[in-house]
C-alpha atoms as a PDB file:
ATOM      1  CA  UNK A   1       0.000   0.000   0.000  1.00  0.00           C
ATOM      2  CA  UNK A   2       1.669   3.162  -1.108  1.00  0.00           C
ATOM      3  CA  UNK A   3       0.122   6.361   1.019  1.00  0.00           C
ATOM      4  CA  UNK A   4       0.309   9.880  -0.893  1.00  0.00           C
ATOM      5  CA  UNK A   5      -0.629  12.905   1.953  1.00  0.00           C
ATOM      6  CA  UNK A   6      -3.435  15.244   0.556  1.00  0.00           C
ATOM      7  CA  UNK A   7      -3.542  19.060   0.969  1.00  0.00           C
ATOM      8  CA  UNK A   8      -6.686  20.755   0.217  1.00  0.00           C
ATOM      9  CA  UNK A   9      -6.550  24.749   0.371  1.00  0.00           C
ATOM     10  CA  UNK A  10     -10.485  26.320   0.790  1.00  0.00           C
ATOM     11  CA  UNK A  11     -10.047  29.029  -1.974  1.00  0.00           C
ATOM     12  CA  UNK A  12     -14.293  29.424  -1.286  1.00  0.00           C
ATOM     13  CA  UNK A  13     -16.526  28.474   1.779  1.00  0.00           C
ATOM     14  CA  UNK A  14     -17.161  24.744   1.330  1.00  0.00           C
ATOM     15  CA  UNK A  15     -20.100  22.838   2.660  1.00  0.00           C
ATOM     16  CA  UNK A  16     -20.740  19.297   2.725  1.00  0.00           C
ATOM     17  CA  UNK A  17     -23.652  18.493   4.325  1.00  0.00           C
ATOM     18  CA  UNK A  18     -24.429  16.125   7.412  1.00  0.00           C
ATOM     19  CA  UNK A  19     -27.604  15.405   5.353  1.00  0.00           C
ATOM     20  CA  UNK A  20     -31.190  17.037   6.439  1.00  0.00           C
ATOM     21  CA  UNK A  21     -32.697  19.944   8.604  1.00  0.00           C
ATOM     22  CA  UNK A  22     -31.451  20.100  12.389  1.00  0.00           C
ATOM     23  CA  UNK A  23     -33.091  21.846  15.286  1.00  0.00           C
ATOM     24  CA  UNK A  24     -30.679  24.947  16.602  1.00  0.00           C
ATOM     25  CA  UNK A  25     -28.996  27.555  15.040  1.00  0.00           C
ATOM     26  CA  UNK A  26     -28.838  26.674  11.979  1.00  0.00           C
ATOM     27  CA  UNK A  27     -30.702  24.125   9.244  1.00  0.00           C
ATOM     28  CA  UNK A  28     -28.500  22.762   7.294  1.00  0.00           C
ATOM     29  CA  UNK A  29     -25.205  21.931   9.448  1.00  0.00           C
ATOM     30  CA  UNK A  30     -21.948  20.457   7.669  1.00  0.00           C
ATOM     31  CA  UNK A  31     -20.289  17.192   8.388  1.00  0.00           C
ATOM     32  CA  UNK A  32     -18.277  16.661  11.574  1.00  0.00           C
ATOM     33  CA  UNK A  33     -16.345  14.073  13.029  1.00  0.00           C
ATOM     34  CA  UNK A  34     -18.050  12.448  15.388  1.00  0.00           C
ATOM     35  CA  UNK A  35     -14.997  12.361  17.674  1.00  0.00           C
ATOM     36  CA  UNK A  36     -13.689  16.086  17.771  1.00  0.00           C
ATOM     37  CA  UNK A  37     -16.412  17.675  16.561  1.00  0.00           C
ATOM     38  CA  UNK A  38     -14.532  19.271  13.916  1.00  0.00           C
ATOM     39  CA  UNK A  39     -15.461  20.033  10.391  1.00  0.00           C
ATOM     40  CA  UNK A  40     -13.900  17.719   7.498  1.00  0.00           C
ATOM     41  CA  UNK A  41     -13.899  16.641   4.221  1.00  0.00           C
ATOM     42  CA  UNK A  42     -15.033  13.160   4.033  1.00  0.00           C
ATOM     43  CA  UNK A  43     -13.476  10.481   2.037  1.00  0.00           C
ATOM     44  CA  UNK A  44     -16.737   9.646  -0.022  1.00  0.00           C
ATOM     45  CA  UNK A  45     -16.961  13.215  -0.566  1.00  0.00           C
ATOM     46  CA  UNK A  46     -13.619  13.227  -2.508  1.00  0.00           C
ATOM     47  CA  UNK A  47     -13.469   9.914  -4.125  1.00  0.00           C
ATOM     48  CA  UNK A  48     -17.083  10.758  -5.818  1.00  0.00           C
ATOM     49  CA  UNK A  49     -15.810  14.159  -7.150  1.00  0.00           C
ATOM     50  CA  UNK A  50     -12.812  12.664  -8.020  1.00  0.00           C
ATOM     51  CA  UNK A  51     -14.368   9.863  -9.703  1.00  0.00           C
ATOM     52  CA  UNK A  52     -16.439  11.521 -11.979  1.00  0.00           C
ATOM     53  CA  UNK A  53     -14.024  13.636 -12.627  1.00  0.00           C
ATOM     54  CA  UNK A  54     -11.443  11.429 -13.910  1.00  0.00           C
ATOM     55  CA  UNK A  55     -13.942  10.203 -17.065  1.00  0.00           C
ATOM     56  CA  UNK A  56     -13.675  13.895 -18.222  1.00  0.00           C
ATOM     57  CA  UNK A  57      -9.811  13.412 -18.149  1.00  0.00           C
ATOM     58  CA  UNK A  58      -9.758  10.515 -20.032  1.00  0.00           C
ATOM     59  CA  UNK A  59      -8.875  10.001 -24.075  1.00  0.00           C
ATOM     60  CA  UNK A  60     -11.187  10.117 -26.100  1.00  0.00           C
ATOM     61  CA  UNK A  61     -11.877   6.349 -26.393  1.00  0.00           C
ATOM     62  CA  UNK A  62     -11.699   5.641 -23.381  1.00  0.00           C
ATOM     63  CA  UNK A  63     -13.712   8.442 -22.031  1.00  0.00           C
ATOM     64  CA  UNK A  64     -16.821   7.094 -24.253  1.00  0.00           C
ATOM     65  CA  UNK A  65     -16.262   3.300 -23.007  1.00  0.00           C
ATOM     66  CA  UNK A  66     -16.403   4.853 -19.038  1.00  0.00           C
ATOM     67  CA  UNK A  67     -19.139   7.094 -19.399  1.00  0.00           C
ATOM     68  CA  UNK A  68     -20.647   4.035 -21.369  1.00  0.00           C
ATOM     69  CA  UNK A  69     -20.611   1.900 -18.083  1.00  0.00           C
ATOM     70  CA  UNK A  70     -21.532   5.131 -16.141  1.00  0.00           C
ATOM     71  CA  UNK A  71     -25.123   5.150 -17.693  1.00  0.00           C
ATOM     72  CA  UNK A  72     -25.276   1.850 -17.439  1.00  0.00           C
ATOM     73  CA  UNK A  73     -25.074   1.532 -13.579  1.00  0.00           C
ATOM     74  CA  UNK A  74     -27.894   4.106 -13.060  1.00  0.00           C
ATOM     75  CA  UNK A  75     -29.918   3.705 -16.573  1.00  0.00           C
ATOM     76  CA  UNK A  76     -32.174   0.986 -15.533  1.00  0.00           C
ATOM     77  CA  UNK A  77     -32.886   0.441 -19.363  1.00  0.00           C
ATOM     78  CA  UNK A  78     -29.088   0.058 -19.984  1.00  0.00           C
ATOM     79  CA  UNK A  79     -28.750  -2.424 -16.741  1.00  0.00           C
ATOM     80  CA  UNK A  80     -29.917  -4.760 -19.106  1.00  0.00           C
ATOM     81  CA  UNK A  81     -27.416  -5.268 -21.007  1.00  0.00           C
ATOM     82  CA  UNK A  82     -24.513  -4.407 -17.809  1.00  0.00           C
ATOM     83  CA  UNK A  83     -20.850  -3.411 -19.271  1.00  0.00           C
ATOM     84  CA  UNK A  84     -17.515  -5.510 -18.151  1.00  0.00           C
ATOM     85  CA  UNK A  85     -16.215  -3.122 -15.292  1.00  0.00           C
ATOM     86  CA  UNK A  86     -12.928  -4.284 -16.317  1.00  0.00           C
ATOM     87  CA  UNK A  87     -12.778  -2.551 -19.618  1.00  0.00           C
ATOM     88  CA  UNK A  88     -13.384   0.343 -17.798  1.00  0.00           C
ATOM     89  CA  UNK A  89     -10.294   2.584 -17.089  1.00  0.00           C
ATOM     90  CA  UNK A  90     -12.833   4.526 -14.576  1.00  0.00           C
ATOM     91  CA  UNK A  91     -14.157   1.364 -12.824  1.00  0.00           C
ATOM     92  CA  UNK A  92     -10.432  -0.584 -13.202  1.00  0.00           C
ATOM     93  CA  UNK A  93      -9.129   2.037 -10.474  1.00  0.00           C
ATOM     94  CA  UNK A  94     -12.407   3.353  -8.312  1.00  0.00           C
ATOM     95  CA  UNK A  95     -13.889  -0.447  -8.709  1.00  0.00           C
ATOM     96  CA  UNK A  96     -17.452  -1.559  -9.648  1.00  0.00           C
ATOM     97  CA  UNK A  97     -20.601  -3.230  -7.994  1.00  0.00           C
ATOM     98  CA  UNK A  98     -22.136  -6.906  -8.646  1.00  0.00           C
ATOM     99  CA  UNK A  99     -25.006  -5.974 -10.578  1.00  0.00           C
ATOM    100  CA  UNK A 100     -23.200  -3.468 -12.093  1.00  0.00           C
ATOM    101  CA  UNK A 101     -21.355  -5.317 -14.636  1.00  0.00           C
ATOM    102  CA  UNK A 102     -20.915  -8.846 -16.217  1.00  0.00           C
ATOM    103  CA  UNK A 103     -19.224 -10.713 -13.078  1.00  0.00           C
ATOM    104  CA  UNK A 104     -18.667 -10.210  -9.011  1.00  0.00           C
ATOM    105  CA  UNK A 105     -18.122  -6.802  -8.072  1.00  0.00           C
ATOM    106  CA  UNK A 106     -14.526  -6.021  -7.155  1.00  0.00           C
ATOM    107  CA  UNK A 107     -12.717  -3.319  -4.483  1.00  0.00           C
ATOM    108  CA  UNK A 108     -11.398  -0.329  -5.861  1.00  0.00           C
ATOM    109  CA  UNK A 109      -7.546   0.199  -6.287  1.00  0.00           C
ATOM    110  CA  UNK A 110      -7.651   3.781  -4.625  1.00  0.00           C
ATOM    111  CA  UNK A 111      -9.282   5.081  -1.169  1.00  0.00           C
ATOM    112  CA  UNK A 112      -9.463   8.296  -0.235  1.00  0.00           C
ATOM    113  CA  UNK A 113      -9.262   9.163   3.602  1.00  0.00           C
ATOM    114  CA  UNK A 114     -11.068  11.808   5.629  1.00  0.00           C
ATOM    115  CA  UNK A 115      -9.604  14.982   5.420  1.00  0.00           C
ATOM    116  CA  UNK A 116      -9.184  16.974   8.757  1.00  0.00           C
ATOM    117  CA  UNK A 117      -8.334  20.573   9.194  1.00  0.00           C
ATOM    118  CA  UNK A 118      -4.932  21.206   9.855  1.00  0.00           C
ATOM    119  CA  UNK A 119      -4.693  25.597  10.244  1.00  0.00           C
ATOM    120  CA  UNK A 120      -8.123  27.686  10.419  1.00  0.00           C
ATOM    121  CA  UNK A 121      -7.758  31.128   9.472  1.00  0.00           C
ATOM    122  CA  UNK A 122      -9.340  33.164  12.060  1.00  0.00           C
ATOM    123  CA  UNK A 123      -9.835  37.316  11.765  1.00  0.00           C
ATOM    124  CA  UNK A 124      -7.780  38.878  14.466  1.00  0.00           C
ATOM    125  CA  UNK A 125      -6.518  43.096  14.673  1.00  0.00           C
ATOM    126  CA  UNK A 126      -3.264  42.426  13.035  1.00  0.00           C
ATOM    127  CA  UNK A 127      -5.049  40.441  10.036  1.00  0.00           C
ATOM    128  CA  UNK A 128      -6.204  36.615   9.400  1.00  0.00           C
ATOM    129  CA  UNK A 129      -4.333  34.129  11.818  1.00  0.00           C
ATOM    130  CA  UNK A 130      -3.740  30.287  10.546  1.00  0.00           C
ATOM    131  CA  UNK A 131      -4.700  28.091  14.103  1.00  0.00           C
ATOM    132  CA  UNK A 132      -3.394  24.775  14.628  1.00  0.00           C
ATOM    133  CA  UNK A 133      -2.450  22.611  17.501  1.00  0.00           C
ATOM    134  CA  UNK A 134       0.864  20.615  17.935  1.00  0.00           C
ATOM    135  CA  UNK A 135      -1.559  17.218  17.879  1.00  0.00           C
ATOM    136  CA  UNK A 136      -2.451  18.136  14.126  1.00  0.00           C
ATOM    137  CA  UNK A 137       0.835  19.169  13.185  1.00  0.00           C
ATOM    138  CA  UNK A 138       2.734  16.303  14.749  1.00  0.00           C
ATOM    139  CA  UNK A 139      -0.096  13.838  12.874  1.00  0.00           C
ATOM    140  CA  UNK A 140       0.975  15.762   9.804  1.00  0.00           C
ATOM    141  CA  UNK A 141       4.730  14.654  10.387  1.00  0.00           C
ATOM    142  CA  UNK A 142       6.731  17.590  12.042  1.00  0.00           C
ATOM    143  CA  UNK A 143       8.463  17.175  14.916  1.00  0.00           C
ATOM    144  CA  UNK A 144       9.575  19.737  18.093  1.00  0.00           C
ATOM    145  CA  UNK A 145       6.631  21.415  17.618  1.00  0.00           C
ATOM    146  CA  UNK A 146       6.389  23.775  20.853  1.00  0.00           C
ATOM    147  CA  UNK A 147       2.978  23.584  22.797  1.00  0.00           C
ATOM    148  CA  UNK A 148       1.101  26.748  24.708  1.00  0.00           C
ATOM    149  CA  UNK A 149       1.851  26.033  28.723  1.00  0.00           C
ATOM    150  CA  UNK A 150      -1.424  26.682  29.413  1.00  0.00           C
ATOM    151  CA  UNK A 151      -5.103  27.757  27.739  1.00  0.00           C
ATOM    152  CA  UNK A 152      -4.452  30.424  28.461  1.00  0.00           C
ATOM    153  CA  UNK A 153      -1.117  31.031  26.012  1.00  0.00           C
ATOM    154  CA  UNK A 154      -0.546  30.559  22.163  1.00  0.00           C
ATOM    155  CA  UNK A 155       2.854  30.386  20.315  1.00  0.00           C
ATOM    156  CA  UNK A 156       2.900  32.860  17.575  1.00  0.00           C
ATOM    157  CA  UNK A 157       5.515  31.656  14.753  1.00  0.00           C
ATOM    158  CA  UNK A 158       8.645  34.028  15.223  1.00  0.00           C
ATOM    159  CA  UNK A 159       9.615  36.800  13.004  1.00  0.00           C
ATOM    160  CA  UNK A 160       9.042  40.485  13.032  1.00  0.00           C
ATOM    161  CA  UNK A 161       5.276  40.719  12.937  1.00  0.00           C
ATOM    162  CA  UNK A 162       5.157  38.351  16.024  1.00  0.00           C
ATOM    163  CA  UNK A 163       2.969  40.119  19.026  1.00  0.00           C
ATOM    164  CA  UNK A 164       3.036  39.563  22.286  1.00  0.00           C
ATOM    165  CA  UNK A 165      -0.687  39.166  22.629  1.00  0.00           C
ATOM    166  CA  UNK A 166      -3.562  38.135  20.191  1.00  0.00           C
ATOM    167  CA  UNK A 167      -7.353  38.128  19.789  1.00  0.00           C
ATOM    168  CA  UNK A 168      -8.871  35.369  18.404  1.00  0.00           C
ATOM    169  CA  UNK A 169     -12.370  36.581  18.141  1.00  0.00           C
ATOM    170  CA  UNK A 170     -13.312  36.158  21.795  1.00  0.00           C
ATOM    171  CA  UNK A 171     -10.410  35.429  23.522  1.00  0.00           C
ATOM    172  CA  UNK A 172      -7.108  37.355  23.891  1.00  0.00           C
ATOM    173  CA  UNK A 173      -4.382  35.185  24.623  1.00  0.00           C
ATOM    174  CA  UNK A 174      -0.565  35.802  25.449  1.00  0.00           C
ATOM    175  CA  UNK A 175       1.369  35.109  22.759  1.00  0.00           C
ATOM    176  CA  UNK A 176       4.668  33.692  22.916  1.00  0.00           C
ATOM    177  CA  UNK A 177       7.265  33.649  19.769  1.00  0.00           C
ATOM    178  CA  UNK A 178       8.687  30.407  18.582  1.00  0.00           C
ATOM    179  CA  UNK A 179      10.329  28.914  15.554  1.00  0.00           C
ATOM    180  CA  UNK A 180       6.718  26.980  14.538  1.00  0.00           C
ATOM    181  CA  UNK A 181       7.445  23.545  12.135  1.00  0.00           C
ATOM    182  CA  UNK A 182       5.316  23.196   9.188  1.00  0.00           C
ATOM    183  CA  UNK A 183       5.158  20.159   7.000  1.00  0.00           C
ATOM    184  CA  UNK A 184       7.174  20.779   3.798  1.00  0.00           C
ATOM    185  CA  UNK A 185       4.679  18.335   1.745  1.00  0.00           C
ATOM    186  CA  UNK A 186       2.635  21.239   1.509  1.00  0.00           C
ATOM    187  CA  UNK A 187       5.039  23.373  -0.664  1.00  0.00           C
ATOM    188  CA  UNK A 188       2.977  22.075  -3.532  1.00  0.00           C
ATOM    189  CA  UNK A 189       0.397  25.059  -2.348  1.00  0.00           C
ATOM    190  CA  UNK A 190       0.813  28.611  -3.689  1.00  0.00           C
ATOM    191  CA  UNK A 191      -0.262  29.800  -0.200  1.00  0.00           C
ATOM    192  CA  UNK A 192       2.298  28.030   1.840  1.00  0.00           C
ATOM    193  CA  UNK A 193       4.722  30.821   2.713  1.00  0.00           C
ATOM    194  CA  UNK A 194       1.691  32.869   3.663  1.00  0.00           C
ATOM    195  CA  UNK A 195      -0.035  30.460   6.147  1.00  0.00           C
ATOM    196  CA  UNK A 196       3.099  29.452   7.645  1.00  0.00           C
ATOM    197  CA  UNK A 197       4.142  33.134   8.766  1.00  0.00           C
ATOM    198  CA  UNK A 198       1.051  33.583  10.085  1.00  0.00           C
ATOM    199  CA  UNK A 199       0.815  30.214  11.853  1.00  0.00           C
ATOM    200  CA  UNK A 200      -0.530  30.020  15.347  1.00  0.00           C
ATOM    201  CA  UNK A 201      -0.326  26.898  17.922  1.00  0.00           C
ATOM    202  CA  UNK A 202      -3.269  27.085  20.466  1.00  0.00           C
ATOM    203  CA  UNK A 203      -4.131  24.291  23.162  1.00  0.00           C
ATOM    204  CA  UNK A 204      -5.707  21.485  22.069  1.00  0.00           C
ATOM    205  CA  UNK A 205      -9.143  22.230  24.367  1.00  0.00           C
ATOM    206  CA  UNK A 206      -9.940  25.087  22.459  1.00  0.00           C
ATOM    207  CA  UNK A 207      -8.744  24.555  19.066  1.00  0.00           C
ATOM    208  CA  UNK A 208     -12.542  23.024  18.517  1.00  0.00           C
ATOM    209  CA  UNK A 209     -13.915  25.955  19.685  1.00  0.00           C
ATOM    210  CA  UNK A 210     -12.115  28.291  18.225  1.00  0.00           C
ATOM    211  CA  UNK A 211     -13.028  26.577  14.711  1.00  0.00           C
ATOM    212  CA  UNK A 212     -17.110  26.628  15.755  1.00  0.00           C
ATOM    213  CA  UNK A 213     -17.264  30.332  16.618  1.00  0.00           C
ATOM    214  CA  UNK A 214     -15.614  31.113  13.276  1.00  0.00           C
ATOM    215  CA  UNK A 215     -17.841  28.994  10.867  1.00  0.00           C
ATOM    216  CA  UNK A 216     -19.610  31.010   8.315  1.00  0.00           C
ATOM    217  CA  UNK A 217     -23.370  31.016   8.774  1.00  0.00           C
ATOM    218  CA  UNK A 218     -25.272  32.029   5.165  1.00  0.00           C
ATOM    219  CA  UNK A 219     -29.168  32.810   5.452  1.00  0.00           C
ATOM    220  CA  UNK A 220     -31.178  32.216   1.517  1.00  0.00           C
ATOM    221  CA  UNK A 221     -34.507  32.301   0.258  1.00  0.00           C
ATOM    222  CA  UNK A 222     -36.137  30.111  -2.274  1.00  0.00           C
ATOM    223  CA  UNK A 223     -37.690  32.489  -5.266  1.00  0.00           C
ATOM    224  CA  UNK A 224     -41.220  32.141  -6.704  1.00  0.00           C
ATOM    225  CA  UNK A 225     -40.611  32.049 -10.261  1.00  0.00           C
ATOM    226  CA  UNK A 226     -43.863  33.418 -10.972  1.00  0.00           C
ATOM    227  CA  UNK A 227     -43.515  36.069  -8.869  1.00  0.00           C
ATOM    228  CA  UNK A 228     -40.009  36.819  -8.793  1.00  0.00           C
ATOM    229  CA  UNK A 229     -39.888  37.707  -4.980  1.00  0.00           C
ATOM    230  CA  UNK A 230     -38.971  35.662  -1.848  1.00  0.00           C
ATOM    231  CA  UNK A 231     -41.190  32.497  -1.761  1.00  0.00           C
ATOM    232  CA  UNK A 232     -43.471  32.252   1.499  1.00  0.00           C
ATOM    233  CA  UNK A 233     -41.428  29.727   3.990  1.00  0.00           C
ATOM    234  CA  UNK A 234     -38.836  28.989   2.236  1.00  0.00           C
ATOM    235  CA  UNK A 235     -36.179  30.545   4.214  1.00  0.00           C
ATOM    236  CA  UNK A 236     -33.097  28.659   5.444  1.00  0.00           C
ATOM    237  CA  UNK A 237     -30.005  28.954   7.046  1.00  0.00           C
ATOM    238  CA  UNK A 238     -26.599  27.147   6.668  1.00  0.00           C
ATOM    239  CA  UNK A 239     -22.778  26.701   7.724  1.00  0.00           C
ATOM    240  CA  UNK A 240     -20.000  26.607   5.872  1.00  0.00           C
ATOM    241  CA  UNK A 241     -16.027  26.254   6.557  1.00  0.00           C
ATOM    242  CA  UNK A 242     -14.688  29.629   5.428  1.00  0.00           C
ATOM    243  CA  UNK A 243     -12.412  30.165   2.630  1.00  0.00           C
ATOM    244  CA  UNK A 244      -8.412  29.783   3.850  1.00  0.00           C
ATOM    245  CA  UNK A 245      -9.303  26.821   5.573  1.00  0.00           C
ATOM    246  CA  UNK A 246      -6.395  24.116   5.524  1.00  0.00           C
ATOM    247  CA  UNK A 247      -7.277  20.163   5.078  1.00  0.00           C
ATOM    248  CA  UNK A 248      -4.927  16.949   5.149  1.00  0.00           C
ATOM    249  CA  UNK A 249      -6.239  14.001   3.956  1.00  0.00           C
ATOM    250  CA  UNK A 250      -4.466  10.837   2.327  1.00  0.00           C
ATOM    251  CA  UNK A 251      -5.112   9.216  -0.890  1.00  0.00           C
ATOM    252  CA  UNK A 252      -3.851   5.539  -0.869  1.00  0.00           C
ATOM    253  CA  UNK A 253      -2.773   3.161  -3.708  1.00  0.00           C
ATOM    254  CA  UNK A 254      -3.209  -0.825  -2.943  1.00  0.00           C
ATOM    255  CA  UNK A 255      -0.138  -1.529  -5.497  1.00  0.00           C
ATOM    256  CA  UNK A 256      -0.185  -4.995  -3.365  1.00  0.00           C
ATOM    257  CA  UNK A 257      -3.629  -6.513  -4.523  1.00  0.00           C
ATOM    258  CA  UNK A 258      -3.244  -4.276  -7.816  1.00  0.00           C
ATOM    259  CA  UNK A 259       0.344  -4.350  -9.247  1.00  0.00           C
ATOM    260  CA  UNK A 260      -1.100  -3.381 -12.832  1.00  0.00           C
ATOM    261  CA  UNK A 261      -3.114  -0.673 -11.871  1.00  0.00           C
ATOM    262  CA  UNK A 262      -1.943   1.343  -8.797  1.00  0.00           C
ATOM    263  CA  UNK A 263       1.534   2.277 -11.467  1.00  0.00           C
ATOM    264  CA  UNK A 264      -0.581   3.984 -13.805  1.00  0.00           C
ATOM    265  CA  UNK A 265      -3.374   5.021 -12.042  1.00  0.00           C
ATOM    266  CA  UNK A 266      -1.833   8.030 -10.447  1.00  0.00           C
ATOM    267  CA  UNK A 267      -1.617  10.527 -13.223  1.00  0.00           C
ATOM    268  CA  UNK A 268      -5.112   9.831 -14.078  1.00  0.00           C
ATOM    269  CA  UNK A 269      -5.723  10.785 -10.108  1.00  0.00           C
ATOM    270  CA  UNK A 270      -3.664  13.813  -9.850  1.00  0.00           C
ATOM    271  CA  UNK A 271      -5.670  15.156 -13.203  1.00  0.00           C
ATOM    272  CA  UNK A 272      -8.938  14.251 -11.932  1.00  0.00           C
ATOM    273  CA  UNK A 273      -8.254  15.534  -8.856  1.00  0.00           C
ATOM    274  CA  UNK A 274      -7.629  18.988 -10.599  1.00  0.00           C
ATOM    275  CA  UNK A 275     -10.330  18.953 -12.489  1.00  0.00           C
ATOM    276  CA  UNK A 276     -12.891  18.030  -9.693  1.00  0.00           C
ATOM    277  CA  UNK A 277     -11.085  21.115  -6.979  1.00  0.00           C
ATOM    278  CA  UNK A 278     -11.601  23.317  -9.505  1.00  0.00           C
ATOM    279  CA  UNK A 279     -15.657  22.517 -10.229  1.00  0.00           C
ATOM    280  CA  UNK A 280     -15.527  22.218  -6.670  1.00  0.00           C
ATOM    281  CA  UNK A 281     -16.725  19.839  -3.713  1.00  0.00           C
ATOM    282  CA  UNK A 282     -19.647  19.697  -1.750  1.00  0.00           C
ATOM    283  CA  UNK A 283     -22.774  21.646  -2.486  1.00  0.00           C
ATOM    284  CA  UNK A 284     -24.043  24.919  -3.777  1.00  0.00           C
ATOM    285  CA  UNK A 285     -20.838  25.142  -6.165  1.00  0.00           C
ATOM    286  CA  UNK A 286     -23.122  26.778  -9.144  1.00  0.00           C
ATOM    287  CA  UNK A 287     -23.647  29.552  -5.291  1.00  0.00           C
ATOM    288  CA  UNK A 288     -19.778  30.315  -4.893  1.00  0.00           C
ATOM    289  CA  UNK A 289     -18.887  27.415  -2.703  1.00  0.00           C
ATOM    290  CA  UNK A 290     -16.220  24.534  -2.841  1.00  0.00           C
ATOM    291  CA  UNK A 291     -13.175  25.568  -5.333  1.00  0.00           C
ATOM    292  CA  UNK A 292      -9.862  23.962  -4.155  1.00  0.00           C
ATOM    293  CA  UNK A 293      -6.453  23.789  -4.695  1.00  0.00           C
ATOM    294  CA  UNK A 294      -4.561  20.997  -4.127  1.00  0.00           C
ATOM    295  CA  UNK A 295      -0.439  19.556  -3.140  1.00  0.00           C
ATOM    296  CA  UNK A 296      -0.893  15.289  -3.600  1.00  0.00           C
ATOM    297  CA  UNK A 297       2.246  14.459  -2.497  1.00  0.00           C
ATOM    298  CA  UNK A 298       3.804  11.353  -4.998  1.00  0.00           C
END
């Protein structure tokens, strides 16, 4: 199994949805890990995208052959007559379902983890702020990263600008200035110089809510089209994780069970991968929402 870490830089709010209305202060609320209660990206979320990405980044030929089997697994009409996943570059590295195609389904050759947020930009007086904790960054693979003594302290990354205290919103915290690690397989982003000079390492007990507080809340209307005015009950509310936002994920080959495939499989990945930041993940991307960019480290 050959592991390939996964930056994802927010360059618009993205929101993936936890799926229905929920009572409180919002209706439409974005997934969360069940564990931190942090915002991500999940894994589903990304291979889909990604997925139906990668038949627009095929050949020619091969591009009609996989959108071939794509009607075919939701045309109930085409089900009939089911394609041979296996002739399908698409379905060769993503997999395919019994039912699906002539034969027993089969696992795909690629997974895509859940990505977590690694730095949250948060407004403060002396501009936006990138928030970590030395948990995430030490999961991300730097070491001597230097922890706040207390909740009460942050570590500001050293250099010129560096204060000696900071708001975050609605806390101000003393700010001490140290040499702050951040993982070089994120050089692939144009923003990397920027978010590492403004790094900031905060406890880990209020890293979650820090994030929370900052989340961008978005109030719409549905339109009567025959009116052309604000349709009566139709108004919602939603969250979003703001623009700037940071994820790591992983994408992982199994060249073990799939010595053929996994070699060639990861241009096709990195292009589809392109292609599918730049329509965008999530919902509401035809509203403003979900554009990426992208570092897949090979």
């Amino acid at each position: 199994m050959k592991s390939h870490p996964l930056y994802l830089y927010a360059l618009d709010p993205t929101h993936i949805g936890a799926g229905g209305y929920r009572m409180g202060r919002v209706d439409l609320t974005i997934q969360r890990d069940a564990g931190s209660n942090l915002p991500k990206v999940p894994g589903s979320s990304i291979n889909g995208a990604t997925r139906s990405a990668a038949i627009y980044s095929l050949p020619d030929g091969d591009r009609q052959r996989a959108m071939a089997y794509a009607r075919a697994t939701i045309d109930e009409k085409n089900k009939k007559h089911p394609h041979k996943g296996g002739d399908d570059p698409v379905a060769r590295i993503f997999g395919y379902a019994e039912g699906d195609t002539e034969g027993e389904s089969r696992i795909g050759a690629v997974s895509f983890r859940d990505a977590e947020i690694l730095a949250f930009p948060v407004p403060t007086m002396l501009g936006p702020r990138w928030v970590t904790t030395a948990h995430l960054l030490e999961r991300a693979g730097c070491t001597k990263v230097p922890r706040p003594a207390s909740e009460e302290q942050l570590i500001a990354q050293a250099g010129a600008a560096a204060p000696k205290r900071l708001n975050l919103g609605w806390l101000l915290l003393a700010a001490e200035a140290r040499e702050i690690p951040f993982p070089d397989a994120a050089k692939g982003l144009p923003v990397f110089e920027h978010i590492k000079e403004r790094l900031v390492v905060v406890h880990d007990n209020l890293f979650p809510a820090i994030v929370n507080s900052n989340l961008e809340t978005r109030t719409s209307v549905s339109i009567d089209f025959e009116t052309g005015a604000a349709a009566d009950g139709a108004l919602f509310t939603y969250e979003a994780t703001p623009r700037g936002t940071l994820f790591r994920g992983q994408l992982d080959l199994d060249d073990g069970r799939f010595p053929e495939i996994a070699p060639a499989a990861l241009p096709l990945l990195e292009k589809a991968l392109g292609l599918a930041c730049t329509l965008g993940l999530g919902a509401m991307t035809t509203r403003g929402f979900g554009r990426m960019q992208f570092a897949l480290v090979k």
